[in-house]
Protein backbone atom coordinates (compact mmCIF):
# COMPACT_ATOMS: atom_id res chain seq x y z
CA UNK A 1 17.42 60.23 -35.70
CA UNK A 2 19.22 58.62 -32.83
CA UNK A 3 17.41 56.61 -30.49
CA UNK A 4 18.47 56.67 -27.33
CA UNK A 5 19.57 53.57 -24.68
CA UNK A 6 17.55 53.33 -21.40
CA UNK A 7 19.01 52.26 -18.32
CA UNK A 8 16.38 50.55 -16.32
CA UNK A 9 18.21 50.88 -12.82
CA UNK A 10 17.51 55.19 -13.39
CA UNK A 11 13.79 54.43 -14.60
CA UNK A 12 12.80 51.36 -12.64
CA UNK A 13 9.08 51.64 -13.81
CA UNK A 14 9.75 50.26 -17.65
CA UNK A 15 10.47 47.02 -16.19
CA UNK A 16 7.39 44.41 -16.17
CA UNK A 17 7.58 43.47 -12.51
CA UNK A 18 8.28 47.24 -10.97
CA UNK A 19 4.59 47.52 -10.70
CA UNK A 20 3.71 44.30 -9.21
CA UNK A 21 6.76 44.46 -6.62
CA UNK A 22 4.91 47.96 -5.59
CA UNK A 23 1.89 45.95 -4.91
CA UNK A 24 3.50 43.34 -2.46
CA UNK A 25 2.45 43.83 1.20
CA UNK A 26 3.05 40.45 2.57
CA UNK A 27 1.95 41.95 6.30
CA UNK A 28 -1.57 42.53 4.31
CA UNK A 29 -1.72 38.68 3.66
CA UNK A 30 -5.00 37.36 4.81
CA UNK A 31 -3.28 33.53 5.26
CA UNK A 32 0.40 34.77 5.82
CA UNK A 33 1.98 32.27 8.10
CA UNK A 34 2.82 33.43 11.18
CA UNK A 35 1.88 30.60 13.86
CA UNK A 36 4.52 30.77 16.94
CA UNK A 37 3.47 26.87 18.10
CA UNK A 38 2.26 24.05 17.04
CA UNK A 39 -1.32 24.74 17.99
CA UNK A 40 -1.47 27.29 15.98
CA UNK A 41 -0.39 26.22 12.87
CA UNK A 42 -2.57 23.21 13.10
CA UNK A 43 -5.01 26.00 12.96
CA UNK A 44 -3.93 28.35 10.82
CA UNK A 45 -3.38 25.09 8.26
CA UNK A 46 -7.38 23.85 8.33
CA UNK A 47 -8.43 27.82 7.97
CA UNK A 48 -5.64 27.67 4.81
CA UNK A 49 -7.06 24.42 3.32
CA UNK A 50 -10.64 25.60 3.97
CA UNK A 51 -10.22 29.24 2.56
CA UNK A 52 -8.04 27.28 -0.91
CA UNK A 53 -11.08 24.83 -1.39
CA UNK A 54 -13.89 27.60 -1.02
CA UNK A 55 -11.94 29.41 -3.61
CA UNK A 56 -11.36 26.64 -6.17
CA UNK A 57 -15.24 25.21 -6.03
């Protein structure tokens, strides 16, 4: 029996990282940076740095 070659750019899905590139919605980041001034990513830093040590206690 012959086996036969797969080309992974006809079956995306039998590479690792297919699945985890159909989970990426940066736009659905709660912390995505998207401050316009400075004001605001003052802001959006301490809610960052705040959110990162609640996580990591």
């Amino acid at each position: 029996m012959t086996s036969k070659r797969l080309n992974p750019a006809q079956q995306p899905e039998l590479q690792p990282a297919h699945s985890l590139w159909q989970q990426y919605t940066p736009d659905d980041a709660p912390f995505a940076f998207r401050a316009q001034t400075l004001t605001e990513a003052e802001r959006w830093q301490t809610e960052a740095r705040a959110a990162l040590a609640e996580w990591y206690r």
